[in-house]
Protein backbone atom coordinates (compact mmCIF):
# COMPACT_ATOMS: atom_id res chain seq x y z
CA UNK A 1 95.01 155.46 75.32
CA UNK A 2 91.03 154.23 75.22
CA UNK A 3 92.71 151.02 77.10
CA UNK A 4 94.36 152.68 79.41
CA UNK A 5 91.41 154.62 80.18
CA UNK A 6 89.36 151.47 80.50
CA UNK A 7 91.32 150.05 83.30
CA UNK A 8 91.64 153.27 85.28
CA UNK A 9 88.80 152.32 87.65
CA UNK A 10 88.51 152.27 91.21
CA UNK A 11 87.35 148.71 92.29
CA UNK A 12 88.76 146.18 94.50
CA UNK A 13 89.75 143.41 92.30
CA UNK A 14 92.91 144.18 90.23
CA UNK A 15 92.96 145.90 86.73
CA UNK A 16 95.53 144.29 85.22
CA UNK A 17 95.71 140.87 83.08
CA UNK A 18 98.24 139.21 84.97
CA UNK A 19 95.89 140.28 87.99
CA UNK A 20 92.87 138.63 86.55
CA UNK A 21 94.68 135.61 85.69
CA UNK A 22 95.96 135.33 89.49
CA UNK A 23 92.21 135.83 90.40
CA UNK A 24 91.10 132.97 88.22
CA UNK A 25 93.52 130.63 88.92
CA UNK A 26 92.90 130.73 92.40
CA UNK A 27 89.01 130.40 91.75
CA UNK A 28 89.84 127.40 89.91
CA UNK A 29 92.57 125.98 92.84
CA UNK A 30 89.82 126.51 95.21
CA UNK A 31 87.45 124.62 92.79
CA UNK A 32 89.99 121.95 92.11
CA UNK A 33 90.65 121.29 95.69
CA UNK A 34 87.17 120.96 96.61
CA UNK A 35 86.26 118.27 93.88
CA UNK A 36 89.31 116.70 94.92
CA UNK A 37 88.42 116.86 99.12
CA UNK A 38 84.52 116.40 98.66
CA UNK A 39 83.54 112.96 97.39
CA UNK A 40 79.64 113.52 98.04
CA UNK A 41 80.21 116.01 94.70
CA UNK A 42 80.89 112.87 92.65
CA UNK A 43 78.83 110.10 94.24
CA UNK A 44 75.41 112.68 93.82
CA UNK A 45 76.43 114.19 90.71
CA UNK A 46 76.55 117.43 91.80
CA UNK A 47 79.63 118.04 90.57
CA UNK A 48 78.38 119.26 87.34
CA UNK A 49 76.58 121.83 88.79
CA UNK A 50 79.30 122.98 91.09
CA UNK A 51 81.18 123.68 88.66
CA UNK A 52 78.53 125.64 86.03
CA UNK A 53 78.27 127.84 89.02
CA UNK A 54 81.98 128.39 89.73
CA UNK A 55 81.98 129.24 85.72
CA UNK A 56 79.25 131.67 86.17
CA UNK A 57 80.63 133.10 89.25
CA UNK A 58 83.78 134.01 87.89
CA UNK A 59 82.42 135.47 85.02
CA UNK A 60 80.06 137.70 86.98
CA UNK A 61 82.66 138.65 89.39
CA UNK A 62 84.62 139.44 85.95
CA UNK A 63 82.06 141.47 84.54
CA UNK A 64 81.56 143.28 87.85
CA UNK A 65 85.85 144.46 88.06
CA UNK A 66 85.89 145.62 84.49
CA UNK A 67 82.64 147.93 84.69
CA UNK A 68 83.94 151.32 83.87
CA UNK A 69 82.39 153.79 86.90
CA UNK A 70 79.64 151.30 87.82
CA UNK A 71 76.46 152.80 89.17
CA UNK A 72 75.92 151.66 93.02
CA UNK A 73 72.47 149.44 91.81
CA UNK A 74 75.16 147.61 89.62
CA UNK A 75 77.41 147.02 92.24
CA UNK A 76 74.66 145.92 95.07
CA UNK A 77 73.18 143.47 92.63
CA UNK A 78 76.45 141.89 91.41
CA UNK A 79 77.04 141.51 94.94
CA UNK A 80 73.84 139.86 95.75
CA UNK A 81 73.87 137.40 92.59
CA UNK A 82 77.41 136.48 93.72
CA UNK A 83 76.57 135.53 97.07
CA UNK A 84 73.64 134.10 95.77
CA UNK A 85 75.86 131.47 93.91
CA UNK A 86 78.50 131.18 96.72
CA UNK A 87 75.56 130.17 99.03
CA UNK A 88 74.23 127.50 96.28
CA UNK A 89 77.81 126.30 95.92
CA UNK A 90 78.36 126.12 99.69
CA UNK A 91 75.11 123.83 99.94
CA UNK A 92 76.69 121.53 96.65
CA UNK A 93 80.36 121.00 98.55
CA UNK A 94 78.13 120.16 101.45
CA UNK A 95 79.89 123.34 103.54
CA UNK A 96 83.01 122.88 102.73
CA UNK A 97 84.80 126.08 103.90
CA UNK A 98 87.20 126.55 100.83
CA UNK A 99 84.22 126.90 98.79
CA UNK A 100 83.35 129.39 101.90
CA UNK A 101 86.66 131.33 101.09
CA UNK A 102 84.84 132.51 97.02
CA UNK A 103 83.27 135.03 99.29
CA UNK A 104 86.06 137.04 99.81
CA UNK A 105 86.32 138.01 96.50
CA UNK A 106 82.80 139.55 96.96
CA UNK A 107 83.61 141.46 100.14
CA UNK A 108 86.65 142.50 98.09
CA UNK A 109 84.57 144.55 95.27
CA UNK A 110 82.84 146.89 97.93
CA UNK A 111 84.93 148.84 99.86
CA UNK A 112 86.81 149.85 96.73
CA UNK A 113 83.37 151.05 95.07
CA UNK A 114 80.73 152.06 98.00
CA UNK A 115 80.79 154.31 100.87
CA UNK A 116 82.07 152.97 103.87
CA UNK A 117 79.40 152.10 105.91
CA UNK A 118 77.50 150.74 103.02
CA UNK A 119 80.81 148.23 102.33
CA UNK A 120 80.93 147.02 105.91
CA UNK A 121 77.47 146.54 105.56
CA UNK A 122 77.15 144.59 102.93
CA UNK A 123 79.89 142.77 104.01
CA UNK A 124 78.51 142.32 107.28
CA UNK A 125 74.63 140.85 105.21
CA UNK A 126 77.02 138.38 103.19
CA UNK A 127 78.92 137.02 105.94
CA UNK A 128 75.41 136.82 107.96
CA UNK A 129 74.03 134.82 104.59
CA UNK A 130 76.67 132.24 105.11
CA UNK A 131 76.07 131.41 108.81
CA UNK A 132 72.41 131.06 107.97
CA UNK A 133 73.52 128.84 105.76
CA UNK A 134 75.46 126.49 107.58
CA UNK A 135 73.58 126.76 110.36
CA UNK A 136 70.34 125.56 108.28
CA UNK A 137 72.34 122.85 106.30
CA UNK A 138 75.04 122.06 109.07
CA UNK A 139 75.01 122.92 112.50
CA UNK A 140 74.80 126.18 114.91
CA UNK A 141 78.31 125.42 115.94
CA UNK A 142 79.51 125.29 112.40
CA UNK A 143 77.50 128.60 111.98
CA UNK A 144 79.46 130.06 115.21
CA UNK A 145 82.63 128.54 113.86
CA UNK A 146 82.20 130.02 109.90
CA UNK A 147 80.96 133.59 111.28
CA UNK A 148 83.90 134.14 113.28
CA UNK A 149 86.71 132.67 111.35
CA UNK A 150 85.13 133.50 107.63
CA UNK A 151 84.85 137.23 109.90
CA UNK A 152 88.40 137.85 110.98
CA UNK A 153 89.21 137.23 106.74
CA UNK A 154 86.40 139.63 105.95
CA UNK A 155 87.90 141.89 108.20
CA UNK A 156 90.99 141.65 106.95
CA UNK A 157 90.07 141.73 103.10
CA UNK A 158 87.99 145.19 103.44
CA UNK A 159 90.59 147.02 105.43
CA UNK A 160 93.39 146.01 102.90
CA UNK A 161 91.39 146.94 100.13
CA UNK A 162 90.43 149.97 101.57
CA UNK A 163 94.36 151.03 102.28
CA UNK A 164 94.65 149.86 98.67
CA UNK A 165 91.61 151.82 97.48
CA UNK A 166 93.33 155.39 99.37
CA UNK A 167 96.78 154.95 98.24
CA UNK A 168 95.60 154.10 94.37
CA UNK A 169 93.44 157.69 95.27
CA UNK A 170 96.48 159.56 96.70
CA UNK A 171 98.96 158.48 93.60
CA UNK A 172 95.81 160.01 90.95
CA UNK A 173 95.82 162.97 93.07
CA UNK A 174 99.64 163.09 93.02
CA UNK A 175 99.54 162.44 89.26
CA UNK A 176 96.84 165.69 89.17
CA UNK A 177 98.79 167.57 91.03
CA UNK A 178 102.04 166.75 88.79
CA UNK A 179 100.32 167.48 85.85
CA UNK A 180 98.80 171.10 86.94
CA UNK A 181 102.69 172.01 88.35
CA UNK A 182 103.67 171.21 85.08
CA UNK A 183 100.65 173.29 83.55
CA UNK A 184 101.53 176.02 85.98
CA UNK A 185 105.38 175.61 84.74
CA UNK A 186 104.60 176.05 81.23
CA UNK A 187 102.38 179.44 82.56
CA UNK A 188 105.04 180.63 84.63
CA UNK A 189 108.07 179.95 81.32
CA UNK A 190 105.56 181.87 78.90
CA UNK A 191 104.78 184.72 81.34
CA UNK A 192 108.58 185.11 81.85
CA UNK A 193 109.22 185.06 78.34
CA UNK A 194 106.43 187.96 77.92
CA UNK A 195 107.77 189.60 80.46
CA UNK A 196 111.70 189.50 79.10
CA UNK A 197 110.22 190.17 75.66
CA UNK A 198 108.86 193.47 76.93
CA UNK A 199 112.01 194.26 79.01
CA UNK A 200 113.94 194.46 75.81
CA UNK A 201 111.35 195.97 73.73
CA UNK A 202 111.50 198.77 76.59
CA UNK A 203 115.05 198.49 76.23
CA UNK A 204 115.33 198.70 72.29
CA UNK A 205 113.19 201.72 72.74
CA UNK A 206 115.36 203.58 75.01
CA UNK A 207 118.73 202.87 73.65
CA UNK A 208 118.02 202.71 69.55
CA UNK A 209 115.78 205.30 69.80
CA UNK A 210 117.73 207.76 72.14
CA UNK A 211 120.68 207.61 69.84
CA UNK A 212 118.22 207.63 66.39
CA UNK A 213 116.47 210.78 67.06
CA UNK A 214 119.68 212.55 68.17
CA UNK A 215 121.12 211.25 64.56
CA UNK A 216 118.20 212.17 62.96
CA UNK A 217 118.61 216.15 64.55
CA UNK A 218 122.74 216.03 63.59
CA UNK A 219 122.29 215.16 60.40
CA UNK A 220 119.16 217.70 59.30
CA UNK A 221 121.78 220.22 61.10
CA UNK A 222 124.59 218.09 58.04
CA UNK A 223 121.70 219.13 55.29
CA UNK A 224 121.08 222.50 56.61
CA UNK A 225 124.48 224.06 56.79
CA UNK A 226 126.48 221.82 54.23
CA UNK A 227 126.21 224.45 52.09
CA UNK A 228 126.65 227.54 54.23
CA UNK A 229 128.66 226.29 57.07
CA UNK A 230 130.23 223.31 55.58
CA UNK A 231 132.79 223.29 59.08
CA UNK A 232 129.39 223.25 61.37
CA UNK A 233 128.27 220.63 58.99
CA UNK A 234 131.69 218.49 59.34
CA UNK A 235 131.27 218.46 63.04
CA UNK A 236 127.61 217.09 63.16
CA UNK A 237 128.78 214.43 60.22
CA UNK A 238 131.19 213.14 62.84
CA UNK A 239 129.06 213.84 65.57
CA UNK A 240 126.31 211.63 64.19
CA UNK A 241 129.22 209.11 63.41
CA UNK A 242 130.44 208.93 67.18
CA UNK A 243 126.82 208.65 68.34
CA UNK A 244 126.05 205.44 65.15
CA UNK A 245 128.61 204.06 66.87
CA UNK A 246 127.90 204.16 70.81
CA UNK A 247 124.30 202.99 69.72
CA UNK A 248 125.62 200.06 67.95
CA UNK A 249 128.41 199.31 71.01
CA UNK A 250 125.37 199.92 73.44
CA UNK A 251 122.59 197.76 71.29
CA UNK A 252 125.55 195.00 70.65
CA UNK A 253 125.96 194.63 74.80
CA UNK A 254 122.29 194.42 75.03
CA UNK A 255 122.22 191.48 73.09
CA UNK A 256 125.32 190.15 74.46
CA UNK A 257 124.13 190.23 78.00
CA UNK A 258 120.59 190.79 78.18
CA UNK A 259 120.84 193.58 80.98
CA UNK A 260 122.90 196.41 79.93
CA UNK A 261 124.54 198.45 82.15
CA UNK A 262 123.86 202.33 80.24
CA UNK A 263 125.68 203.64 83.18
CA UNK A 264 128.98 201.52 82.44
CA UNK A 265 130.03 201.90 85.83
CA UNK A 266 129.88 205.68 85.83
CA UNK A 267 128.31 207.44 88.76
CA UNK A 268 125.04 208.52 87.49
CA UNK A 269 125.37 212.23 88.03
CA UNK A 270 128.09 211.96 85.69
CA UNK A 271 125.87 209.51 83.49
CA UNK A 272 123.45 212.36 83.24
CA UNK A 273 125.51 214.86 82.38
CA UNK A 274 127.06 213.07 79.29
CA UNK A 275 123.15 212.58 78.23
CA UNK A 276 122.92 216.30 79.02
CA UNK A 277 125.90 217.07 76.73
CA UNK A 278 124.65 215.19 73.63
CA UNK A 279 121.61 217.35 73.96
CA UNK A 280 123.10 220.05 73.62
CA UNK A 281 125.16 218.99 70.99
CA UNK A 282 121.90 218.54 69.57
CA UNK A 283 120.83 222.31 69.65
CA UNK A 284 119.14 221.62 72.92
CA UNK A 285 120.54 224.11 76.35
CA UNK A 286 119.97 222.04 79.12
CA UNK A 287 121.41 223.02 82.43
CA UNK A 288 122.11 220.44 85.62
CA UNK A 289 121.99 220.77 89.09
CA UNK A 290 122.07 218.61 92.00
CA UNK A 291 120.79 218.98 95.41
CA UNK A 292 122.42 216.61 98.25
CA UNK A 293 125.66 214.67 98.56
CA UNK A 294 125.64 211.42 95.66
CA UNK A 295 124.35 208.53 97.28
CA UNK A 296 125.87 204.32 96.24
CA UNK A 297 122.32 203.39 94.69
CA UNK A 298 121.27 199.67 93.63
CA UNK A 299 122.06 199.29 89.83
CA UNK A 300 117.96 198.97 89.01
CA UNK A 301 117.68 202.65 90.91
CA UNK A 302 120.58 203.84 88.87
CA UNK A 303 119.22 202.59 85.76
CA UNK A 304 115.11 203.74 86.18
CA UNK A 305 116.76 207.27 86.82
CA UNK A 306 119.25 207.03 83.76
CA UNK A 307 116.12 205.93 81.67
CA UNK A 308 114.09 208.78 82.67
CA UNK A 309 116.60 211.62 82.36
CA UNK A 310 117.37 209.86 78.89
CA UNK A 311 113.63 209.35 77.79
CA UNK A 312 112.82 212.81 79.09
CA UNK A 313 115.11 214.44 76.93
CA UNK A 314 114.72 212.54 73.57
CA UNK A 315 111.23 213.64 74.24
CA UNK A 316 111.71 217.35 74.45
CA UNK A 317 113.65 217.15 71.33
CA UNK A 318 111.14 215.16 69.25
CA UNK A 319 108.12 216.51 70.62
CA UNK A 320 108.68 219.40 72.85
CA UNK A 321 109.63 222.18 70.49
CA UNK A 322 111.62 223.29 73.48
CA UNK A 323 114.43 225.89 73.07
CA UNK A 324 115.96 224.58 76.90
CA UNK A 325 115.83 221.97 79.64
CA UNK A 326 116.71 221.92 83.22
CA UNK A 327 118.04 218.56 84.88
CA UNK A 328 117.59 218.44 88.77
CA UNK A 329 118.61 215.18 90.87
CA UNK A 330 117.82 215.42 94.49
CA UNK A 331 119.55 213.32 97.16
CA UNK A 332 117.91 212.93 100.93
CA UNK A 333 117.87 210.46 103.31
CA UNK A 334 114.96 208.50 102.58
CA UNK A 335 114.71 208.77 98.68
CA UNK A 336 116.36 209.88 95.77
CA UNK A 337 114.44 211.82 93.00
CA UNK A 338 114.70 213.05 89.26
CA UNK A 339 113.43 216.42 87.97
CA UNK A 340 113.05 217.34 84.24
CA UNK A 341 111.00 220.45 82.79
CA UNK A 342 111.16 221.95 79.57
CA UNK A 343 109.81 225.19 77.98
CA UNK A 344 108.35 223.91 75.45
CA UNK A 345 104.68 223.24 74.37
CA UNK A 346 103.57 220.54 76.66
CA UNK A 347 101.54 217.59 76.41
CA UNK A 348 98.54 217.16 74.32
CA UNK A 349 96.20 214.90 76.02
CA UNK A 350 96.99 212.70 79.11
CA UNK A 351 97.57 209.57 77.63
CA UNK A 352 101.22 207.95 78.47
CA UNK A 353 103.74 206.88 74.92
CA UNK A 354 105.45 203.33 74.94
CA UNK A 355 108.30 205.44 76.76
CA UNK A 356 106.48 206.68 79.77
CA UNK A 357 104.17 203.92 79.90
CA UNK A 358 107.24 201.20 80.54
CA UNK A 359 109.35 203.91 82.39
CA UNK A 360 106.17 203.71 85.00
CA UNK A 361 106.65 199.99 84.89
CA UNK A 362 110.07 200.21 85.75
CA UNK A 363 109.32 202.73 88.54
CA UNK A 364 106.52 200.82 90.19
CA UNK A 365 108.29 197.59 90.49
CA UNK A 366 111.04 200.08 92.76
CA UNK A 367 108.37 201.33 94.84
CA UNK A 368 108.33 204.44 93.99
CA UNK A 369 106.36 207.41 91.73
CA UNK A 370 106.61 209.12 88.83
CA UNK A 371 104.67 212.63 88.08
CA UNK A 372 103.97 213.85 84.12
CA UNK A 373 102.54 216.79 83.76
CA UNK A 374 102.30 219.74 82.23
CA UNK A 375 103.61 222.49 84.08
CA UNK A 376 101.48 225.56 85.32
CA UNK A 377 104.15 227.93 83.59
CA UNK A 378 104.31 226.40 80.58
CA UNK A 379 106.33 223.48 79.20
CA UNK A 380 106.58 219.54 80.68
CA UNK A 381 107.85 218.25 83.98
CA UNK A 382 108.59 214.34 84.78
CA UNK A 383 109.47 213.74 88.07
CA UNK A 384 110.31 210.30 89.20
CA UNK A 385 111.24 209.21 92.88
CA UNK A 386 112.05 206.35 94.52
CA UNK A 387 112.32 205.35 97.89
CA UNK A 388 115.90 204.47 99.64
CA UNK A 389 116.10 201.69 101.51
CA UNK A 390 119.21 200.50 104.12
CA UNK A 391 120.11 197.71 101.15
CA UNK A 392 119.92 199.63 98.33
């Protein structure tokens, strides 16, 4: 990893080994062919020092490509030293213009590690160095000759390295933006799973505990009258039998498809009115009405309403001390709205149970309101509506 990190730079020369090794092997064919093509290296002996400064020039221009987020004073001055040596090189191969082409490895570094103006412009100072140059130690001609055609390279050099430089930017920025869609992925699977996680905690709640508490009131009725009224006693034995039962069908479907359907395809006035019944098995008398024709509903609707009418009335039996219950579901055009009140005792406080507190969850993500109070002649109400729209 520490190499990898290393090598992740933004300069113009490559980053690679196999890169290097291309760069120095061409800094020694361009060396090579200009001992071979210049005899005046040999016959003054300058060929020594041509090539301590192609040694020294390669290493610099080394030490410059693997600098790990240079500063720009490194930069400028590896730049200058180079060109320093190219120039002194230049004046050793008495101008030979291969020894000309080590510059483009210099105007290579810049663009890749200085603003743009500043690259061109240094650029522009070492290809003005080299004319001086030749036209000092050669000829204004030559100068004309080396400006020009050593310029359409330099040219060419920055503006590939600079297409180089923006597509190496624009696959990190890809690579960012991979890596935060897969950070936002991972954020997106665990909210989900919170989110399904409280779904069927909302669920367990309403379906184990429904059919628990009405249990737990059949079978104090089984303790109560087992002596005195063992028949009575029989029939809330069985009753709390039947109801084990449905709970266990109902909590085995939950599991089984992750979304159960309490209605099971039953109209949900008639759904209500079964809840209604096994409260008054219970020793609870609720009464039902209905106001408005029944209305096809989406199966969310169906089910928040179901929930509420179900949650209401464990309620009123745990909590309520209520001795009856009325039921209303009203049917317009525009919405569709559930109505239970109780004679009982009312609500201590105003703070919402796990039951009312995710039944408002469900009810919000419909659109629609719910209303828990307690009423101004006596007992609770709960009143939850939703809003009808042409698709539902």
């Amino acid at each position: 990893m520490a190499s990898s990190t290393k090598t992740a730079h933004k300069f113009g020369l490559p980053a690679k080994f196999d890169q290097y090794a291309a760069v120095y092997i061409t800094i020694a064919a361009f060396s090579i062919v200009t001992l071979i093509s210049v005899p005046s290296l040999w016959t003054t002996g300058y060929w020594l020092p041509y090539v301590i400064g192609v040694v020294i020039f390669a290493v610099i221009a080394d030490r410059c490509a693997r600098q790990h987020q240079p500063t720009r004073r490194f930069i400028v001055t590896c730049i200058i030293v180079e060109t320093f040596i190219v120039l002194v090189l230049i004046a050793l191969s008495d101008y030979f213009f291969l020894t000309m082409m080590l510059s483009f490895l210099i105007v290579a570094t810049a663009p890749g590690d200085l603003p743009r103006r500043q690259a061109y412009g240094l650029a522009l100072c070492v290809l003005s160095a080299i004319a001086v140059i030749c036209a000092i130690g050669a000829s204004l001609e030559a100068a004309v000759q080396v400006f020009f055609g050593l310029g359409a390279g330099f040219v060419f050099i920055v503006t590939f390295t600079e297409l180089a430089h923006s597509e190496r930017q624009a696959r990190e920025q890809l690579q960012q933006a991979n890596q935060q869609l897969a950070e936002y992925a991972a954020q997106v699977e665990q909210l989900a799973t919170m989110r399904e996680r409280n779904r069927l905690a909302r669920e367990v709640h309403d379906t184990l505990g429904h059919y628990l508490t009405v249990i737990n009131v059949q079978l104090e009725v089984v303790t109560k009258l087992i002596d005195t009224n063992p028949i009575r006693a029989k029939e809330a034995a069985l009753k709390s039998k039947q109801l084990a039962s449905e709970g266990l069908n109902e909590i085995r479907r939950s599991v089984a498809a992750l979304r159960p359907t309490p209605l099971e395809d039953k109209p949900l006035p008639e759904a209500i009115r079964s809840l209604i019944e096994t409260s008054r098995d219970a020793g609870l008398m609720v009464t039902y009405e209905q106001t408005g024709t029944t209305r096809i509903l989406s199966s969310e609707m169906e089910t928040v309403l179901y929930r509420a009418a179900q949650e209401s009335l464990t309620n009123i039996r745990k909590h309520a001390h209520a001795s009856a219950a009325n039921v209303h579901l009203t049917y317009t055009l525009d919405a569709v709205s559930l109505r239970v009140r109780d004679n009982g005792i009312g609500r201590k406080g105003d703070e919402d149970n796990v039951g009312l507190s995710a039944l408002r969850e469900r009810v919000a993500a419909l659109n629609g309101t719910v209303l828990a109070e307690n009423h101004l002649e006596g007992g609770f109400v709960l009143e939850v509506t939703l809003p009808i729209t042409p698709d539902a």
